[in-house]
C-alpha atoms as a PDB file:
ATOM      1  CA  UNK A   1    -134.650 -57.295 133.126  1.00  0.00           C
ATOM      2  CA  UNK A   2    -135.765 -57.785 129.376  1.00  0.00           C
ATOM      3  CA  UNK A   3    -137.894 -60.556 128.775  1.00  0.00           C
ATOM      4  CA  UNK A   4    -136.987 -62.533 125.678  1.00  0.00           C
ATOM      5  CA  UNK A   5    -138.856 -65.194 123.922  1.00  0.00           C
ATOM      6  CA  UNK A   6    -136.673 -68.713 123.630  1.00  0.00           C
ATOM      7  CA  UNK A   7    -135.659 -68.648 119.971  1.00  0.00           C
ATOM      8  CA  UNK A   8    -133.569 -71.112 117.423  1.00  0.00           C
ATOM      9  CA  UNK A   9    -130.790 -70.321 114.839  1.00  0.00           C
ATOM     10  CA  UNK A  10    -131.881 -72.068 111.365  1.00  0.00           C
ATOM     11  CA  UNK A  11    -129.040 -71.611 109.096  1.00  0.00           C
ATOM     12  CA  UNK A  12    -129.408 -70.457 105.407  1.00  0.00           C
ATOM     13  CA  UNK A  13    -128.310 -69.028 102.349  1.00  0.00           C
ATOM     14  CA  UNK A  14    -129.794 -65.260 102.215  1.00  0.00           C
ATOM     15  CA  UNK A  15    -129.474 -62.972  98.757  1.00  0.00           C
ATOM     16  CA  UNK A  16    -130.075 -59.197  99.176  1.00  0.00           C
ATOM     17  CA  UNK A  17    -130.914 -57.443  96.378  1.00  0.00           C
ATOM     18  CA  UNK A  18    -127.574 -56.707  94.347  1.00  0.00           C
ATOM     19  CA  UNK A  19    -125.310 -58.551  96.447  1.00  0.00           C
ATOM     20  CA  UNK A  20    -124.361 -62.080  96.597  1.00  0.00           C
ATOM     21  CA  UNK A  21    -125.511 -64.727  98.583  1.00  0.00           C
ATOM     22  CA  UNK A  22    -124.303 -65.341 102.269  1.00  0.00           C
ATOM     23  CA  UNK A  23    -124.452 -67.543 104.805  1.00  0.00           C
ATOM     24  CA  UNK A  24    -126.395 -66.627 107.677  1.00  0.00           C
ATOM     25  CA  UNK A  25    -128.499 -67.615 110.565  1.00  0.00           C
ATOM     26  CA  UNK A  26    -132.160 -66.258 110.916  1.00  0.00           C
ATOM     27  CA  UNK A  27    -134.171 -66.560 114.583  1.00  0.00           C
ATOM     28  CA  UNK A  28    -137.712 -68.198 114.856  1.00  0.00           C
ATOM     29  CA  UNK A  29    -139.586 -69.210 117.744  1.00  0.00           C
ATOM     30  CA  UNK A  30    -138.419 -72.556 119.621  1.00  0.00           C
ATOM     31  CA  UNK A  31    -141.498 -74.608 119.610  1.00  0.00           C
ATOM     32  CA  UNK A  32    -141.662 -78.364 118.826  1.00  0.00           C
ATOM     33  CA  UNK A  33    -141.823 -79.267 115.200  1.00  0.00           C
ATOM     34  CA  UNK A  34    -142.638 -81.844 113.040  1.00  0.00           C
ATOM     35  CA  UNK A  35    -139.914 -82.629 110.800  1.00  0.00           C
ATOM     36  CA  UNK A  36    -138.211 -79.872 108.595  1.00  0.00           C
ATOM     37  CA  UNK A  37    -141.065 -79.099 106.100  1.00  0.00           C
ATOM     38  CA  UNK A  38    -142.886 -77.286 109.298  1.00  0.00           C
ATOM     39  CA  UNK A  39    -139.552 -75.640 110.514  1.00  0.00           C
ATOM     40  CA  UNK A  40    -139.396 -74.117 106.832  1.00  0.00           C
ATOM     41  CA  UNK A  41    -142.951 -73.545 106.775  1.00  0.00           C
ATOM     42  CA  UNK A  42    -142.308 -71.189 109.814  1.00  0.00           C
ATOM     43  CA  UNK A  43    -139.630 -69.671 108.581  1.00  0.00           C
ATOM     44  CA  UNK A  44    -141.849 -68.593 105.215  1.00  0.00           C
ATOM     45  CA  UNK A  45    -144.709 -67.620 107.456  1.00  0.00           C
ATOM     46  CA  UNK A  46    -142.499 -65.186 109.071  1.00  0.00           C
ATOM     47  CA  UNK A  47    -140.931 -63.502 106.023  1.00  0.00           C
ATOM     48  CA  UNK A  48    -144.928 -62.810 104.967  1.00  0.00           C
ATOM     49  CA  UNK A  49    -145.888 -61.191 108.193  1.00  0.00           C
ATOM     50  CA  UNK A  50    -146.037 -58.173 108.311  1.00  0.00           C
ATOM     51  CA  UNK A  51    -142.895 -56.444 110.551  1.00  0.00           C
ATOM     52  CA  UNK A  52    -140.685 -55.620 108.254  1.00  0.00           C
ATOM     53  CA  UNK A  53    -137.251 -56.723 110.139  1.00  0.00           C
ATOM     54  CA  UNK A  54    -135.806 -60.047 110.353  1.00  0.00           C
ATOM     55  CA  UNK A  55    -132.688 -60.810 112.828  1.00  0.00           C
ATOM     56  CA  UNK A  56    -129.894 -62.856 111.188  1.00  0.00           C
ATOM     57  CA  UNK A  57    -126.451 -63.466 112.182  1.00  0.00           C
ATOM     58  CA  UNK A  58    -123.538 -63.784 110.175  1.00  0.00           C
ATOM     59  CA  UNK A  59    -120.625 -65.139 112.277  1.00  0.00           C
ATOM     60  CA  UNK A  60    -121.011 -63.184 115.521  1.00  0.00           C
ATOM     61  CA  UNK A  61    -122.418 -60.314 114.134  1.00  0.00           C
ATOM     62  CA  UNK A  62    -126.070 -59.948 115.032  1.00  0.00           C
ATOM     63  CA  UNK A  63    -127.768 -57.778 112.339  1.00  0.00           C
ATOM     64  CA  UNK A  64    -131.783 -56.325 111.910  1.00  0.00           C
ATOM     65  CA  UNK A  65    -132.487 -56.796 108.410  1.00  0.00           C
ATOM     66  CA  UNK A  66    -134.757 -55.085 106.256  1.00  0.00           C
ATOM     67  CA  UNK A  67    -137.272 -57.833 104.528  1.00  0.00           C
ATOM     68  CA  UNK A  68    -137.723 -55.506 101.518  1.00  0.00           C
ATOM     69  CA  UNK A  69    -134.367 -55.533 101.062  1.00  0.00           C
ATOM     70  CA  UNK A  70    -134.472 -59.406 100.587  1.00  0.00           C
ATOM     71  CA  UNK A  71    -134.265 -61.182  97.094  1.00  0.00           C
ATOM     72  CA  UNK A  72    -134.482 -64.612  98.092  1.00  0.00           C
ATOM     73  CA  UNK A  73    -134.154 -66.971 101.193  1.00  0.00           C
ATOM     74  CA  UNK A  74    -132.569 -70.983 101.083  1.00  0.00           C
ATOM     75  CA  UNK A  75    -133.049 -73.886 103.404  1.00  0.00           C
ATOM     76  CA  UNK A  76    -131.200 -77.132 102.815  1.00  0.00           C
ATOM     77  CA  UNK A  77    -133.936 -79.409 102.437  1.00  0.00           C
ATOM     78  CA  UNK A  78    -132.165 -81.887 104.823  1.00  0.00           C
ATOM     79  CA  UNK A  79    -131.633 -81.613 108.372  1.00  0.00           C
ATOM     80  CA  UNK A  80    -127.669 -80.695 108.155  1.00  0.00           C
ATOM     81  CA  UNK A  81    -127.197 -82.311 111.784  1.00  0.00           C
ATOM     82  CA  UNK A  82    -128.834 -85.852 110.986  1.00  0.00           C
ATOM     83  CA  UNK A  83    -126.895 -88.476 108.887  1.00  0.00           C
ATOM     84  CA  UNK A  84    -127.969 -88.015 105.778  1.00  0.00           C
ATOM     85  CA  UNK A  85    -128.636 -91.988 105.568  1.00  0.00           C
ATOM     86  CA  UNK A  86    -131.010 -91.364 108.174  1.00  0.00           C
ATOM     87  CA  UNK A  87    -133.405 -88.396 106.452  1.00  0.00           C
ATOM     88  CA  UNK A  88    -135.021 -88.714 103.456  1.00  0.00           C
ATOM     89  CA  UNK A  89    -134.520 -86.178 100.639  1.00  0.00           C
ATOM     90  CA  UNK A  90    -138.655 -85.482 100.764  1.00  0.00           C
ATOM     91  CA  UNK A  91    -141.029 -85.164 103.613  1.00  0.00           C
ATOM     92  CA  UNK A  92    -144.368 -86.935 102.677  1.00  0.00           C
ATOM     93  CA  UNK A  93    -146.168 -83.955 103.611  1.00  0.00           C
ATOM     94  CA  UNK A  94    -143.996 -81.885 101.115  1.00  0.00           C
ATOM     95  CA  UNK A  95    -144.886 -83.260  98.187  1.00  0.00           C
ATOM     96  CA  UNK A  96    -147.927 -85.395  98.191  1.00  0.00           C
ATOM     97  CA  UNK A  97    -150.064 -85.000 101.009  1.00  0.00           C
ATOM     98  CA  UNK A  98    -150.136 -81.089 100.840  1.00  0.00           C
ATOM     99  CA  UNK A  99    -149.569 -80.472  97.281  1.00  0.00           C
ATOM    100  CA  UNK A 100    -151.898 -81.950  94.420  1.00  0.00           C
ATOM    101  CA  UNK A 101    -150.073 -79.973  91.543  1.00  0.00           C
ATOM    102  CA  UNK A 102    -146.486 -79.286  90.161  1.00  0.00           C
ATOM    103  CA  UNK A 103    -145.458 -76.652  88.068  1.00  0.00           C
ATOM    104  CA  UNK A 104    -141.316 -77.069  86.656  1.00  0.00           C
ATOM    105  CA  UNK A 105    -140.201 -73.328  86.182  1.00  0.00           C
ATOM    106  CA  UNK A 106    -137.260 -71.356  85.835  1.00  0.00           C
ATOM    107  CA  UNK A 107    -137.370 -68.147  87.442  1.00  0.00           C
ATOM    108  CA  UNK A 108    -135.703 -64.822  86.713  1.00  0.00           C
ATOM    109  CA  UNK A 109    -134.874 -62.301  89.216  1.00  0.00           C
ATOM    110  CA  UNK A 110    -134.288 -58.567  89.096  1.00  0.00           C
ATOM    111  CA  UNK A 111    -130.345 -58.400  87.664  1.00  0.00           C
ATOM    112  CA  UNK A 112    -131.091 -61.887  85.651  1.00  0.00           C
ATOM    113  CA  UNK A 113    -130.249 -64.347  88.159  1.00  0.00           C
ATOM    114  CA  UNK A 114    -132.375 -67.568  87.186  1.00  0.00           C
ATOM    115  CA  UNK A 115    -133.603 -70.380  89.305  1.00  0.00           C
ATOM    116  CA  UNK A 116    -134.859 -73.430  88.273  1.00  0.00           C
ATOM    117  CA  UNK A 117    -137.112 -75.460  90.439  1.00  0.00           C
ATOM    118  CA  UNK A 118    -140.813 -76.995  91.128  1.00  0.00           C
ATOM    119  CA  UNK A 119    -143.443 -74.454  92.196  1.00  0.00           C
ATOM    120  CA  UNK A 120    -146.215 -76.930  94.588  1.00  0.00           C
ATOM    121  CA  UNK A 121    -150.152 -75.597  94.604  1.00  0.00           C
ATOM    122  CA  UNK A 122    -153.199 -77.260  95.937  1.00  0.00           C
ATOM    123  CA  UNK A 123    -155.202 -74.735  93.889  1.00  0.00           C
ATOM    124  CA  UNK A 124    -158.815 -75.363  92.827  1.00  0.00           C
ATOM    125  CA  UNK A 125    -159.144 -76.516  89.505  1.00  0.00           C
ATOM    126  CA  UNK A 126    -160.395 -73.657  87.567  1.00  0.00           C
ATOM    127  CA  UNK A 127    -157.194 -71.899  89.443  1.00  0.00           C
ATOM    128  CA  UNK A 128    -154.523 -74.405  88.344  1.00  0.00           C
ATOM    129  CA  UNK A 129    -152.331 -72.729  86.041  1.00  0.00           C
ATOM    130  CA  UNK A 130    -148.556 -70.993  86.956  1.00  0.00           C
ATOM    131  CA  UNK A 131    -150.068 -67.609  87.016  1.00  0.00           C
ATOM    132  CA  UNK A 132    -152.829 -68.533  90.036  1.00  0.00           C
ATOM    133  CA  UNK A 133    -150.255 -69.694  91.918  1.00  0.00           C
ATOM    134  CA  UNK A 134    -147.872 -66.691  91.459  1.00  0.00           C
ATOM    135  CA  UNK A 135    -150.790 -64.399  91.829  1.00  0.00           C
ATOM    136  CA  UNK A 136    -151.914 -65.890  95.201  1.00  0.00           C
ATOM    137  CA  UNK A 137    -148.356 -65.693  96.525  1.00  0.00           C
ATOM    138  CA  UNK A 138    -147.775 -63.796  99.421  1.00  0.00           C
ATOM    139  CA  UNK A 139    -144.188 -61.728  99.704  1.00  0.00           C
ATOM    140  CA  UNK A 140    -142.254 -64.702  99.509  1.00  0.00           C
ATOM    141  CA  UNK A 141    -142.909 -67.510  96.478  1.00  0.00           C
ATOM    142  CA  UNK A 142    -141.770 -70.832  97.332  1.00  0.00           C
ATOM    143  CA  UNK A 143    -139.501 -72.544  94.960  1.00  0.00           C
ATOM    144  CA  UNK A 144    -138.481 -76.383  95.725  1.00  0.00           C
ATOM    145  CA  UNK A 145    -135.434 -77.926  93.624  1.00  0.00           C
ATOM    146  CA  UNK A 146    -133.999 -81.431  94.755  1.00  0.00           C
ATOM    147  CA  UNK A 147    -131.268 -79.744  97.875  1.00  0.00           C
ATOM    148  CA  UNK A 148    -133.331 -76.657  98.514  1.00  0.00           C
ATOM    149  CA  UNK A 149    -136.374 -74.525  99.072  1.00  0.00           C
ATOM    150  CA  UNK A 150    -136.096 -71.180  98.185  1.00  0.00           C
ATOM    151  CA  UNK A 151    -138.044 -68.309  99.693  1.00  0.00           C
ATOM    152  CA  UNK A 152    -137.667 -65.753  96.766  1.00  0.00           C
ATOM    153  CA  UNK A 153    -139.348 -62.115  96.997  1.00  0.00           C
ATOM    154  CA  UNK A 154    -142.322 -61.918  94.953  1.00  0.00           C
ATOM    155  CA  UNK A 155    -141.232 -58.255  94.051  1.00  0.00           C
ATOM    156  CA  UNK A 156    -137.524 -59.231  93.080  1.00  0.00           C
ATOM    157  CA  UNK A 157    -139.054 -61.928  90.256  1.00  0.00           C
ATOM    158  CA  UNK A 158    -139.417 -60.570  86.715  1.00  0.00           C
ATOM    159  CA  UNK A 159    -140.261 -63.470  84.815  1.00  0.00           C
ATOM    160  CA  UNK A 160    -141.501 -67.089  85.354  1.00  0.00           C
ATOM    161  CA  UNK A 161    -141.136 -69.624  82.766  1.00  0.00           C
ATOM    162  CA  UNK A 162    -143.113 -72.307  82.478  1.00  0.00           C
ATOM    163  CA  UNK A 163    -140.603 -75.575  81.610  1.00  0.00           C
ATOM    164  CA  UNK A 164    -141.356 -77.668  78.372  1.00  0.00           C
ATOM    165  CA  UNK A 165    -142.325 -80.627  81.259  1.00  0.00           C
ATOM    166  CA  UNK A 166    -145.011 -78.466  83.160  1.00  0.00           C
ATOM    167  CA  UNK A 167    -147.593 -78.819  80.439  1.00  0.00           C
ATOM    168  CA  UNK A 168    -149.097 -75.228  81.528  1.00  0.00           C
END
């Protein structure tokens, strides 16, 4: 008998490099969370580890993907299964208890895809600028715009532009 560790289906928007983006479902551990900041917090956690296969499912098919192979990662910032009068469009711990600085970018991606959004740092101050952030990222860079965070490969990004409202 295979053992087999109790897992969740989060579903999200997934981009592999050169393609277009799909719907999907990836797996994570089903532990008790705090709200959907920490659900997409493990989510990002386990694109940077190391392995480098993720599970997803795309209707019924169940497939191993390669993370490499990954240009960027979205989660609806609202829990899809609560009335949306019910959740609010920003956890607290998203935006001001975690995060002391804000950087407005637009993004480009290998094939020119752009992105607009907010990149979020708690950097020390003599690190505070667009390109500490970026170069402290891990695999994934985290990109927050007002329905989504995107998990976008670090080695898929080609530029970052700093937007006339960031000040940096």
């Amino acid at each position: 008998m295979e053992l087999r560790l109790p897992t969740i289906a989060v579903p999200v928007r997934l981009a592999m490099v050169g393609a277009s983006p799909i719907e999907a479902e990836v797996f994570i551990s089903d532990i008790p969370r705090a709200g959907r900041g920490k659900l997409i917090d493990d989510i990002a956690a386990m694109l940077d580890e190391p392995a480098g296969w993720l599970p997803a499912r795309r209707g019924t098919e169940v497939r191993l993907i390669a993370k490499h192979a990954i240009a960027w990662v979205a989660l609806t910032r609202r829990d899809p299964d609560k009335d949306p009068a019910l959740d609010f469009s920003e956890e607290p711990s998203e935006v001001t208890a975690l995060y002391d600085q804000q950087f407005p970018v637009e993004v480009e991606l290998t094939g020119g895809t752009r992105m607009r959004g907010t990149l979020l740092d708690s950097a020390p101050a003599d690190r505070s600028r667009v390109i500490d952030h970026l170069n402290a990222a891990r695999r994934f860079v985290r990109l927050w715009t007002p329905e989504e965070q995107y998990l976008i490969a670090a080695a898929q990004i080609t530029a970052v532009m700093p937007l006339p409202e960031s000040g940096v």
